[in-house]
PDB file of N, CA and C in Angstrom:
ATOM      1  N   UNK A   1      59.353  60.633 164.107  1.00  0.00           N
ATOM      2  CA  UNK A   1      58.757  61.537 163.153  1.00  0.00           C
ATOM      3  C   UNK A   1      58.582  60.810 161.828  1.00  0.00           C
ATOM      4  N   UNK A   2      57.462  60.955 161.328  1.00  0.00           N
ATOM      5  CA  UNK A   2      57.488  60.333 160.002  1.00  0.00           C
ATOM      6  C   UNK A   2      57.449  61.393 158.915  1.00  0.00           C
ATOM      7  N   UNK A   3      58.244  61.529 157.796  1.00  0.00           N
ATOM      8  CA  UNK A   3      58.591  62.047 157.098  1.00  0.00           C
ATOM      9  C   UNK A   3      57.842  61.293 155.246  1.00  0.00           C
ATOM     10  N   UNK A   4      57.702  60.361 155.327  1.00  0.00           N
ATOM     11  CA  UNK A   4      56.750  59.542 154.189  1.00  0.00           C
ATOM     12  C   UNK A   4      56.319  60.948 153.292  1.00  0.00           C
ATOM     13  N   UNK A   5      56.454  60.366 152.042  1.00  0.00           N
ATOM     14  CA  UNK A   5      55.769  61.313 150.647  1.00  0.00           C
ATOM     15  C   UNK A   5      56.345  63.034 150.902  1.00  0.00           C
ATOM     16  N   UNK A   6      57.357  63.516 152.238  1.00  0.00           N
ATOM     17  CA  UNK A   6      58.249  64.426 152.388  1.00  0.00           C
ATOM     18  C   UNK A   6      59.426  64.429 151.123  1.00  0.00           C
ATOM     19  N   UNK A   7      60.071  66.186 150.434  1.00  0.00           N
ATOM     20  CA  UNK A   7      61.325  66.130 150.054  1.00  0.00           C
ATOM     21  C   UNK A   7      61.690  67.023 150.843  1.00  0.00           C
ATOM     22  N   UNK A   8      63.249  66.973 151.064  1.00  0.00           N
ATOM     23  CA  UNK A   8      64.097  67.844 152.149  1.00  0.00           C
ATOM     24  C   UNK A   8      65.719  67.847 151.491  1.00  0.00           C
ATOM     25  N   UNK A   9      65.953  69.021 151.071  1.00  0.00           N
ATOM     26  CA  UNK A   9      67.441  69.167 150.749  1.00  0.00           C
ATOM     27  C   UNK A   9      68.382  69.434 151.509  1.00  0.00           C
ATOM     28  N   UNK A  10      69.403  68.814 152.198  1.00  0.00           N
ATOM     29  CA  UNK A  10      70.409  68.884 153.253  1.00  0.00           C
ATOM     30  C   UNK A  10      71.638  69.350 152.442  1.00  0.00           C
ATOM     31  N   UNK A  11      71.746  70.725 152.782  1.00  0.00           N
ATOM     32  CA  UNK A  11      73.062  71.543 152.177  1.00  0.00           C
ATOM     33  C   UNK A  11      73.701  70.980 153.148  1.00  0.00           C
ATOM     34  N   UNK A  12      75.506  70.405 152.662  1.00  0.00           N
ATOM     35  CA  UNK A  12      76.605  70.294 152.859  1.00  0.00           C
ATOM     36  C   UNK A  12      76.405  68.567 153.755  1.00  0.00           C
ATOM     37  N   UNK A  13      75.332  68.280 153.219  1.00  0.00           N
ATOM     38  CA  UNK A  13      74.709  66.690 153.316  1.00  0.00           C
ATOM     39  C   UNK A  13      76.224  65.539 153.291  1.00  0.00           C
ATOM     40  N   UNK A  14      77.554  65.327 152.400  1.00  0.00           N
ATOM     41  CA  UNK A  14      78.166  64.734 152.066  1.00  0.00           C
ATOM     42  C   UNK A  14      78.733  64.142 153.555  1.00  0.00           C
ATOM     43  N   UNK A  15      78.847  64.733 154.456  1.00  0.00           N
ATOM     44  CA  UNK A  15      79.644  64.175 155.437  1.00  0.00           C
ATOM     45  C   UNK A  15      79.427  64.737 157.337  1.00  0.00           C
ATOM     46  N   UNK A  16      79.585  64.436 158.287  1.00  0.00           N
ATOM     47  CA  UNK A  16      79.574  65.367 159.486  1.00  0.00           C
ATOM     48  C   UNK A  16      78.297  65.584 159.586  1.00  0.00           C
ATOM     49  N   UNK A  17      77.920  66.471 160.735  1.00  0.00           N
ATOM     50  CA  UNK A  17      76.623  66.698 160.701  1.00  0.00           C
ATOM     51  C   UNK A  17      75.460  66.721 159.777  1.00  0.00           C
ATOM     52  N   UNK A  18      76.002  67.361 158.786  1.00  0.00           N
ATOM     53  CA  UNK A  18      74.934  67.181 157.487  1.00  0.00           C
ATOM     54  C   UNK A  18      74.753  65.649 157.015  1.00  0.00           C
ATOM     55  N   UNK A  19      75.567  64.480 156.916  1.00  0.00           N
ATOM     56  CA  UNK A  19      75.114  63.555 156.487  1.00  0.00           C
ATOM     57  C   UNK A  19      74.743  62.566 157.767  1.00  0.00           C
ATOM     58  N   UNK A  20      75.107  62.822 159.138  1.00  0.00           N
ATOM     59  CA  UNK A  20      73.609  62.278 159.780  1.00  0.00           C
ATOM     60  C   UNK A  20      72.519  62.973 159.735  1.00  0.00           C
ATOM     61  N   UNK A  21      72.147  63.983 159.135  1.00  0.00           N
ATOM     62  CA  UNK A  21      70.967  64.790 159.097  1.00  0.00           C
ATOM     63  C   UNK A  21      70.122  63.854 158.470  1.00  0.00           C
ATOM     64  N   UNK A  22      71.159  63.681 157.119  1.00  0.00           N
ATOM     65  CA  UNK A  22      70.451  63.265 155.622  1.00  0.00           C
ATOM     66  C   UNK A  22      69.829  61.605 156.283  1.00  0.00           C
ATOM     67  N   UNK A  23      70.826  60.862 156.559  1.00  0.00           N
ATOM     68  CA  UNK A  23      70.758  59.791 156.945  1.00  0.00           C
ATOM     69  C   UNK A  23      69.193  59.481 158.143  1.00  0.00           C
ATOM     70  N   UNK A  24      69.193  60.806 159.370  1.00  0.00           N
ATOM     71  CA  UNK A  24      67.539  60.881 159.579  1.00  0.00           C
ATOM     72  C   UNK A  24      66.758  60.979 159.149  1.00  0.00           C
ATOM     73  N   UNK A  25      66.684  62.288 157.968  1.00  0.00           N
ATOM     74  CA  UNK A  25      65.594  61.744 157.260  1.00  0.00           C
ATOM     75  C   UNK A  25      65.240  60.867 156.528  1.00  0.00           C
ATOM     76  N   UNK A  26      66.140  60.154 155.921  1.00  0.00           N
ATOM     77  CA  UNK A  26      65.980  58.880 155.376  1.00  0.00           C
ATOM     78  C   UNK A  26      65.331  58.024 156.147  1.00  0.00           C
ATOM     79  N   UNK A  27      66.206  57.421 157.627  1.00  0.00           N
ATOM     80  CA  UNK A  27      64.954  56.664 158.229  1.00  0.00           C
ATOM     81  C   UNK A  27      63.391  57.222 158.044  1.00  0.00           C
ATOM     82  N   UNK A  28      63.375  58.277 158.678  1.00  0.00           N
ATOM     83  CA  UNK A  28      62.462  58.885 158.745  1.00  0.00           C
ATOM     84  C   UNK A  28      60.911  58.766 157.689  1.00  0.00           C
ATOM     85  N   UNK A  29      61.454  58.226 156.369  1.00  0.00           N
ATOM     86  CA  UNK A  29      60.736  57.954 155.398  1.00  0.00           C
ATOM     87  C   UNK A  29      60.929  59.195 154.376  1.00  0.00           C
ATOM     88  N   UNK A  30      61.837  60.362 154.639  1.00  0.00           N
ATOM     89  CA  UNK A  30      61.563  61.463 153.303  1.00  0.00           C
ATOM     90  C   UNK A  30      62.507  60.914 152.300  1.00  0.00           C
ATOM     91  N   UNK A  31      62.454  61.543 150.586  1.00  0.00           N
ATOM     92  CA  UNK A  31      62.888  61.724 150.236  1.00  0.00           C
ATOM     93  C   UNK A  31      64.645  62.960 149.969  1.00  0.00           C
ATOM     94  N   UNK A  32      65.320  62.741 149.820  1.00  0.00           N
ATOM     95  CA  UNK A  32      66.604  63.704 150.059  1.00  0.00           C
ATOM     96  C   UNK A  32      67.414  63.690 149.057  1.00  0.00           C
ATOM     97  N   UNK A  33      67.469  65.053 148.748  1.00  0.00           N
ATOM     98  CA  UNK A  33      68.821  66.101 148.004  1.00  0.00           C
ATOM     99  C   UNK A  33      69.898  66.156 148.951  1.00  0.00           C
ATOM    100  N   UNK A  34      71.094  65.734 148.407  1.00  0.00           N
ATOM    101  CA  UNK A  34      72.247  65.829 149.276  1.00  0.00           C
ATOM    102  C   UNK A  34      73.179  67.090 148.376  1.00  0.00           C
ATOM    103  N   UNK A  35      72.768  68.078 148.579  1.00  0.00           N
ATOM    104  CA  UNK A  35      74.012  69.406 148.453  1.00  0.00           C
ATOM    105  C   UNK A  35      75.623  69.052 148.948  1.00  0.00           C
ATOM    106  N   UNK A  36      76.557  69.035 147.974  1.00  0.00           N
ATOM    107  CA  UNK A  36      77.714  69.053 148.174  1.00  0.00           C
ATOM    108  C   UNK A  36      78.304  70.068 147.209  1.00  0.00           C
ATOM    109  N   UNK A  37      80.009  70.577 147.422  1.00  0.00           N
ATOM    110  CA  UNK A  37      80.192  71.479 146.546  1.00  0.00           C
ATOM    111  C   UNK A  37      80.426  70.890 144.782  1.00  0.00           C
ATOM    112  N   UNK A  38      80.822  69.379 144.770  1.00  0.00           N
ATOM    113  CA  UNK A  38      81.406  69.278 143.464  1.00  0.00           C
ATOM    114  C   UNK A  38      80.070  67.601 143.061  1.00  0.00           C
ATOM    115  N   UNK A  39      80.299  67.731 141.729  1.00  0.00           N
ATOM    116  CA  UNK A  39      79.753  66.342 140.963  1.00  0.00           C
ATOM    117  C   UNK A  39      80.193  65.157 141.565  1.00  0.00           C
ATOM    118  N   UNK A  40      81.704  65.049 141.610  1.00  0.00           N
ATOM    119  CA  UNK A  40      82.059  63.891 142.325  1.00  0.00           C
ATOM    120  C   UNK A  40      82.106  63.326 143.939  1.00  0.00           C
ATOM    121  N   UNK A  41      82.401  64.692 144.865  1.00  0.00           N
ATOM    122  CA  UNK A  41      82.040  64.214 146.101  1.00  0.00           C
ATOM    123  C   UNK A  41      80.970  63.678 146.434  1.00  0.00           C
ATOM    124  N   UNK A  42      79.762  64.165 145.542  1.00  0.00           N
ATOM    125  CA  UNK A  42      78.464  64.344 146.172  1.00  0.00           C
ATOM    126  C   UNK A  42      78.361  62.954 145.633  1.00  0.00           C
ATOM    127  N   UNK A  43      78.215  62.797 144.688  1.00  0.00           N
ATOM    128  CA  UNK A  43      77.840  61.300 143.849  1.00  0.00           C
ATOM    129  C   UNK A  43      78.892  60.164 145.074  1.00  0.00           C
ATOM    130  N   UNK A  44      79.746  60.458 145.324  1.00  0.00           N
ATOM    131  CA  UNK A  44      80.795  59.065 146.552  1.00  0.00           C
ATOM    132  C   UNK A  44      79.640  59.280 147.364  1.00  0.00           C
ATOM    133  N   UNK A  45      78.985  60.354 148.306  1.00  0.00           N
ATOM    134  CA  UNK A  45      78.260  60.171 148.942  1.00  0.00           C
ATOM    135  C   UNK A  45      77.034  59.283 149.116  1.00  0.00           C
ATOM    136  N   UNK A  46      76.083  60.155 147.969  1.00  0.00           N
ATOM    137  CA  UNK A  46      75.281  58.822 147.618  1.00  0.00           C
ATOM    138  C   UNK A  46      75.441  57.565 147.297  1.00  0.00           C
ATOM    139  N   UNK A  47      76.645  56.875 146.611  1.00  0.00           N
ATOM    140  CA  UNK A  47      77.389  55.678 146.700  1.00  0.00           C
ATOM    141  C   UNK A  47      76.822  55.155 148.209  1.00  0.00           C
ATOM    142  N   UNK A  48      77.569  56.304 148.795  1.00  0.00           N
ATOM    143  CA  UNK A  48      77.956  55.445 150.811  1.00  0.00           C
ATOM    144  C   UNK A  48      76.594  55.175 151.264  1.00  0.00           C
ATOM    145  N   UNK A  49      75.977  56.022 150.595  1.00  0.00           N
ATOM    146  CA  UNK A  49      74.123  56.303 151.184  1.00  0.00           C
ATOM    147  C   UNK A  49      73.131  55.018 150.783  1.00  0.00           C
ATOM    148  N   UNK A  50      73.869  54.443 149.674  1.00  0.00           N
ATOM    149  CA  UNK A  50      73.030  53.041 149.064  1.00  0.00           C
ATOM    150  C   UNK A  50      72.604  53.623 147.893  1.00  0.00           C
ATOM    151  N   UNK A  51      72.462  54.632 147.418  1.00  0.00           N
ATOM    152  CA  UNK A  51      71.744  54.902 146.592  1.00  0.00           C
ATOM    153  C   UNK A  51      70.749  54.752 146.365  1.00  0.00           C
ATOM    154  N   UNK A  52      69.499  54.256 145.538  1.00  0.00           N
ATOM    155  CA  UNK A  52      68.210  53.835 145.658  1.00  0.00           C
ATOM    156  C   UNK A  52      67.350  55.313 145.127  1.00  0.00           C
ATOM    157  N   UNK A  53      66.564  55.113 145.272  1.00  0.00           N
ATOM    158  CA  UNK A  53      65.612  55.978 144.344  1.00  0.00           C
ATOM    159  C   UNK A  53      65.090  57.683 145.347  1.00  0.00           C
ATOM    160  N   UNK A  54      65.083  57.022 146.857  1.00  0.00           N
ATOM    161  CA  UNK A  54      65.136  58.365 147.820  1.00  0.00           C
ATOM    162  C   UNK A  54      66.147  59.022 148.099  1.00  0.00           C
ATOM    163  N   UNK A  55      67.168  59.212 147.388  1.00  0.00           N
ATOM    164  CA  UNK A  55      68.926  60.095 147.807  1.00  0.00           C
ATOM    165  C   UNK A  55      68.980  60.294 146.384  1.00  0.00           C
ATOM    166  N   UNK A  56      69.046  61.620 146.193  1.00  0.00           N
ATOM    167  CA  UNK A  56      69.911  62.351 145.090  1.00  0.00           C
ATOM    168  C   UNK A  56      70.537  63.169 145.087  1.00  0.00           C
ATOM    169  N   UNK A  57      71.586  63.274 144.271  1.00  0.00           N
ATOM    170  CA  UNK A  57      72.690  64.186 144.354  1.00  0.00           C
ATOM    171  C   UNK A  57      72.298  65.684 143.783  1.00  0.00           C
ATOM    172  N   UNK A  58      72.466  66.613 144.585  1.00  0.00           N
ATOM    173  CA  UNK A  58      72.387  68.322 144.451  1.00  0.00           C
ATOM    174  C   UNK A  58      73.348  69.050 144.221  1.00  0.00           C
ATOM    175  N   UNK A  59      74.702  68.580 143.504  1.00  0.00           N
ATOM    176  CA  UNK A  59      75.629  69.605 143.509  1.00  0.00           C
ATOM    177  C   UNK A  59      75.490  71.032 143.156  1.00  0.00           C
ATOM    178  N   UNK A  60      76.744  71.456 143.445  1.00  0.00           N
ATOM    179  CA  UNK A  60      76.674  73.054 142.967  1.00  0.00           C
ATOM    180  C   UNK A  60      77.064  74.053 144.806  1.00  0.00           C
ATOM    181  N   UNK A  61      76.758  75.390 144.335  1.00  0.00           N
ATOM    182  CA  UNK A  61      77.497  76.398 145.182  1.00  0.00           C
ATOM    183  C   UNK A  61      76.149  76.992 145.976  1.00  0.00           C
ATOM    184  N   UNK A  62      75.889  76.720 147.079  1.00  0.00           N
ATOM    185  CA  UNK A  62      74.234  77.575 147.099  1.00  0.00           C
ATOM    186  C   UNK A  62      74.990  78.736 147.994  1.00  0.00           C
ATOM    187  N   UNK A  63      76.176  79.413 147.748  1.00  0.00           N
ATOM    188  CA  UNK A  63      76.474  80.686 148.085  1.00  0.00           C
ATOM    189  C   UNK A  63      76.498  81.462 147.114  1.00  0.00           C
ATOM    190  N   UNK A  64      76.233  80.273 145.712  1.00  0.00           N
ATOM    191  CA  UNK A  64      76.257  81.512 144.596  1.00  0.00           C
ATOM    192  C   UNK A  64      74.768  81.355 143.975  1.00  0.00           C
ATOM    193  N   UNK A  65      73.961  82.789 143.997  1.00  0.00           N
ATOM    194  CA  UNK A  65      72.571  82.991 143.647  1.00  0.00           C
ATOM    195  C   UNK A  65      72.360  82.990 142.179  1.00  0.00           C
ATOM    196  N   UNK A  66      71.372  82.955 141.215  1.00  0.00           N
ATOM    197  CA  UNK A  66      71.559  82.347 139.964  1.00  0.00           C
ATOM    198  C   UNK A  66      71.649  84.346 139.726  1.00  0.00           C
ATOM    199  N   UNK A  67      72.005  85.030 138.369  1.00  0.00           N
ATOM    200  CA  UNK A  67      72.572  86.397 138.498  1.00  0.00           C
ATOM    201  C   UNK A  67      74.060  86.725 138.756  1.00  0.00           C
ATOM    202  N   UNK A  68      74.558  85.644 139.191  1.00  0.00           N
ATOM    203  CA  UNK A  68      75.889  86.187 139.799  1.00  0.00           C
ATOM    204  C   UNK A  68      76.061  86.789 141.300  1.00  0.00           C
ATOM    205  N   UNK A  69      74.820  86.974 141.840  1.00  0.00           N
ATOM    206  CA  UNK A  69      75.119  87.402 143.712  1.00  0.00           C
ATOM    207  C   UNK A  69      76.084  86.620 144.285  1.00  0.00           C
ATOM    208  N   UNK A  70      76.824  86.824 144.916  1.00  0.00           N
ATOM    209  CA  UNK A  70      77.458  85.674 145.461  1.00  0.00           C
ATOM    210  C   UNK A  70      77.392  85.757 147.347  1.00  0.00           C
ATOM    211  N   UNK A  71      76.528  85.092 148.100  1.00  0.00           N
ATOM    212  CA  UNK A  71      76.194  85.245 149.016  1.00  0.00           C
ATOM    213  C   UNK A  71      77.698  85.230 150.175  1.00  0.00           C
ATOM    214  N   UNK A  72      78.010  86.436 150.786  1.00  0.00           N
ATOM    215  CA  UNK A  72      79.286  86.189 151.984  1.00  0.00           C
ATOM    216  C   UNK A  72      79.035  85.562 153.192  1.00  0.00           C
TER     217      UNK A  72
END
């Protein structure tokens, strides 16, 4: 699959299934948001990822909706 000039955000991206996700689309050619819960996990991640200009870090809670909803 080619993924080229693609973005794709992989919630809970940092490790386990989610970070071979991330890691396919990367071959793949997309660009990727790696969702983790905190600043620092997520940033070690991208570390492990190479970093480079297609992996960026997405922290934050996407169970919590901007308002205060907090998704169960």
């Amino acid at each position: 699959m080619d993924f080229t000039g693609k973005r794709v955000l992989v919630t809970g991206g940092k490790r386990g299934i989610g970070r071979g996700i991330v890691e396919a689309f990367l071959e793949a050619g997309a660009r990727v948001a790696v969702n983790g819960t905190t600043v620092e996990t997520t940033a070690k991640a991208i570390r492990e990822l190479g970093g480079g200009t297609r992996v960026v870090a997405a922290p934050g809670s996407v169970a919590t909706v901007a308002g205060g909803w907090t998704i169960a």
